[in-house]
Protein backbone atom coordinates (compact mmCIF):
# COMPACT_ATOMS: atom_id res chain seq x y z
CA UNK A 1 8.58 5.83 -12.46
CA UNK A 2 6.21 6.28 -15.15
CA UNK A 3 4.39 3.25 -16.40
CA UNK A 4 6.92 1.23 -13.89
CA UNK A 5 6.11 -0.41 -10.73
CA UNK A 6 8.35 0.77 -7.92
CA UNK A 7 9.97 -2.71 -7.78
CA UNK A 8 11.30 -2.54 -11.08
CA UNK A 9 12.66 0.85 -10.33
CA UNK A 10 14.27 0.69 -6.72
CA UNK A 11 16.77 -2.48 -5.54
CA UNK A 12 15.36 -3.38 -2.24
CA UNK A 13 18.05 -3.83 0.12
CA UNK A 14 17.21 -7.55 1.81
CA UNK A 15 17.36 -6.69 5.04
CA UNK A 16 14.57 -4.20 4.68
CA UNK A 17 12.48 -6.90 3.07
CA UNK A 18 11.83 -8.90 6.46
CA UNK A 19 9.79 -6.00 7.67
CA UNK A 20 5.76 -7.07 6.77
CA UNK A 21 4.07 -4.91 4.43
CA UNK A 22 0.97 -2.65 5.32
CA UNK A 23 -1.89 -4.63 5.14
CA UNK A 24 -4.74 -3.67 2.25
CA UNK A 25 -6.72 -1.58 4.18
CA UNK A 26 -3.94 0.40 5.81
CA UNK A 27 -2.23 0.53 2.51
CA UNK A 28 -5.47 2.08 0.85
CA UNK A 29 -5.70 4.59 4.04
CA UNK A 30 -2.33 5.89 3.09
CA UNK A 31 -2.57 6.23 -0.46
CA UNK A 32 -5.40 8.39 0.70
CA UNK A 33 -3.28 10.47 2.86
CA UNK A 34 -0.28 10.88 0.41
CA UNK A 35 -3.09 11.97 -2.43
CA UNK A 36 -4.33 14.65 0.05
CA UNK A 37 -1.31 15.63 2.21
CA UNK A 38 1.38 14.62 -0.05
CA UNK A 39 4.03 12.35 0.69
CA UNK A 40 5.44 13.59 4.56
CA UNK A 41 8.63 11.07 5.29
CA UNK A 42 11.54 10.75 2.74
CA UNK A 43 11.96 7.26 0.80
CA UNK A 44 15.42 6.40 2.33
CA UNK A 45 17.63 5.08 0.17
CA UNK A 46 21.60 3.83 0.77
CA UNK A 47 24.58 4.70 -1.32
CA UNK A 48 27.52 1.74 -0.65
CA UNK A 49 30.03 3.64 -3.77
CA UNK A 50 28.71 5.62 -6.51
CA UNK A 51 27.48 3.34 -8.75
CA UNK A 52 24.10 1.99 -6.73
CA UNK A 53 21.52 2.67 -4.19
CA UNK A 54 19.38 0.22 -2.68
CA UNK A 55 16.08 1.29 -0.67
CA UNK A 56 16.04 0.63 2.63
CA UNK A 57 13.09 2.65 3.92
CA UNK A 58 9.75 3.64 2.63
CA UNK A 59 8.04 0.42 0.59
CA UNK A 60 4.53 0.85 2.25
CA UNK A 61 4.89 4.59 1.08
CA UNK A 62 6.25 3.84 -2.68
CA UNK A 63 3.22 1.32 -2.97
CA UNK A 64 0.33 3.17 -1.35
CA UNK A 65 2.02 6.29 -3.79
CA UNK A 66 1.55 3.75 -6.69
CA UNK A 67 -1.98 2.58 -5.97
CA UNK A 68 -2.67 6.54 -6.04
CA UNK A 69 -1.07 6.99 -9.03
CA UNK A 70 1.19 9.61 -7.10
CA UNK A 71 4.36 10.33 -9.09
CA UNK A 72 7.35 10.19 -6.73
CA UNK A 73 9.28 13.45 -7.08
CA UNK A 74 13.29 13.84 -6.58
CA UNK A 75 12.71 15.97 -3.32
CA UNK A 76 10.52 13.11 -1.73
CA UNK A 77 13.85 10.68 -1.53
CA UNK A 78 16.71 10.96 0.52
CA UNK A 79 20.25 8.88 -0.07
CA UNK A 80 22.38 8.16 3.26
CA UNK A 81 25.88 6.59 3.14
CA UNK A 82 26.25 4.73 6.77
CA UNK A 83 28.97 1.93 6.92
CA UNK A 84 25.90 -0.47 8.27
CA UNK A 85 22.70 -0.01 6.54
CA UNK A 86 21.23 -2.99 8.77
CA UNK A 87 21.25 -0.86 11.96
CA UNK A 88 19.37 2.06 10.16
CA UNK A 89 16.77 -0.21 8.61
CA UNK A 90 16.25 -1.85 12.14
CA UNK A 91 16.15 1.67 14.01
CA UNK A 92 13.73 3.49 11.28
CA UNK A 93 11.45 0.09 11.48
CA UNK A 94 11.21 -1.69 14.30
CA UNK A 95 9.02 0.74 16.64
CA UNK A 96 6.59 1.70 14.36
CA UNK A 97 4.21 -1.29 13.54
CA UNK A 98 2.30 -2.91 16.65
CA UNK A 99 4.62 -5.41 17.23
CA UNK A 100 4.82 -7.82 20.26
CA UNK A 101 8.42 -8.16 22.02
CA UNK A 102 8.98 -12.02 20.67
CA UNK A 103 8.08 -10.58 16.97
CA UNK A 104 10.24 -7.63 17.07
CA UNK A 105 13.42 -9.65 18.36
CA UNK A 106 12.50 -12.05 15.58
CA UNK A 107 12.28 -9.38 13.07
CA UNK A 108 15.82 -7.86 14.15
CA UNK A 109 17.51 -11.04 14.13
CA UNK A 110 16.19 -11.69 10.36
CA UNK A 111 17.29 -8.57 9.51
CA UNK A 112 20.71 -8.85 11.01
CA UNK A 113 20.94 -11.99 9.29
CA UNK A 114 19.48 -10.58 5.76
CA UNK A 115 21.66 -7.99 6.52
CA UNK A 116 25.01 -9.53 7.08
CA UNK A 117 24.60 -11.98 3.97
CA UNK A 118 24.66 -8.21 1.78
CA UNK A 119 27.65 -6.17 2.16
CA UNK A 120 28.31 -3.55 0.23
CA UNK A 121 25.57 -3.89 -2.29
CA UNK A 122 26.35 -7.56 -2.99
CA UNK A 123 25.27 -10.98 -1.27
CA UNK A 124 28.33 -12.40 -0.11
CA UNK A 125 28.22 -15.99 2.25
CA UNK A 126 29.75 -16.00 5.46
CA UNK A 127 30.37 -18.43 8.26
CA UNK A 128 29.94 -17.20 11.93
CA UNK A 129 32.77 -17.23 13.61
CA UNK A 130 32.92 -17.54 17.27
CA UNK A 131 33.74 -14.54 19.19
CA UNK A 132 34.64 -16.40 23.00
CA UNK A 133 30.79 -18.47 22.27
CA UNK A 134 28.94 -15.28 21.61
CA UNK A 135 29.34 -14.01 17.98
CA UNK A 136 26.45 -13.38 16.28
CA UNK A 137 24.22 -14.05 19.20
CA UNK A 138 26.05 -11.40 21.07
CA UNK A 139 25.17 -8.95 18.15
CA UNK A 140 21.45 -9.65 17.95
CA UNK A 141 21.60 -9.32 21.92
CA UNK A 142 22.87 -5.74 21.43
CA UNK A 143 20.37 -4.83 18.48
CA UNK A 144 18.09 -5.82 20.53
CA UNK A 145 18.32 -4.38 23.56
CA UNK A 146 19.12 -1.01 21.16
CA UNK A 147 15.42 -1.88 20.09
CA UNK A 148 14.13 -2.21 23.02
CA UNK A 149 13.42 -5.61 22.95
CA UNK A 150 13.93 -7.47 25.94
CA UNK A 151 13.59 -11.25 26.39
CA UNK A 152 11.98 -11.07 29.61
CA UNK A 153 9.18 -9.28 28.65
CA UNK A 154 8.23 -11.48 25.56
């Protein structure tokens, strides 16, 4: 990543990219911990075929590592080929920012819907189709519950 910025370098997979960013402060706190302890989680990234990878977790770590001017080594990434890369981003994101109920069911169904507009490494458009009146609705419902996000307690 020499002399590159991490966005140049890794394809962000969309669905990933509803998740808010660390804000400065917590962003400088850990650069400050990678440059000490060195980098303790895996970048995550997600194989569709052989031919690309798109990052789906670790931007706050990639850009506190850049503000450090912390190299990112081969070791510190992992790749992971999972037929829905949606469900991972949503499971290794969604309990650990201090989130309120209403913003985490907002924040799964954005990435559902980020997530369902790229298949297989490639935006593609869709139109919902109704599944008996439930379709996509019925999908967020179970992410959501799987998140632990419950409309009552919003």
């Amino acid at each position: 990543m020499a002399g590159k910025s991490w966005r140049e370098v890794f394809k962000v997979h969309p669905a990933a990219d509803v998740f808010p960013m660390l804000g400065d402060a917590e962003l400088t706190d850990l650069a400050a911990d990678i440059t000490s302890n060195g980098l303790q989680e895996p970048v995550v990234m997600w194989s569709p075929d052989d031919n690309a990878e798109w990052l789906i977790d670790g931007r706050n770590r990639l850009a506190a590592m850049e503000l450090a001017g912390v190299e990112l080594q081969p070791w510190w990434r992992k790749t992971i080929c999972v037929k829905d890369p949606t469900a991972v981003i949503i499971s290794l994101n969604i309990r650990r920012r201090h989130l309120g109920a209403a913003e985490r069911a907002h924040l799964v169904t954005a990435a559902l819907e980020a997530g369902k507009k790229f298949q297989n490494g490639q935006t593609v458009e869709y139109s919902t189709v109704s599944k008996g009146g439930r379709g996509h609705k019925a999908e967020a419902a179970q992410v959501a519950e799987l998140a632990s996000v419950d409309k009552k307690k919003r």
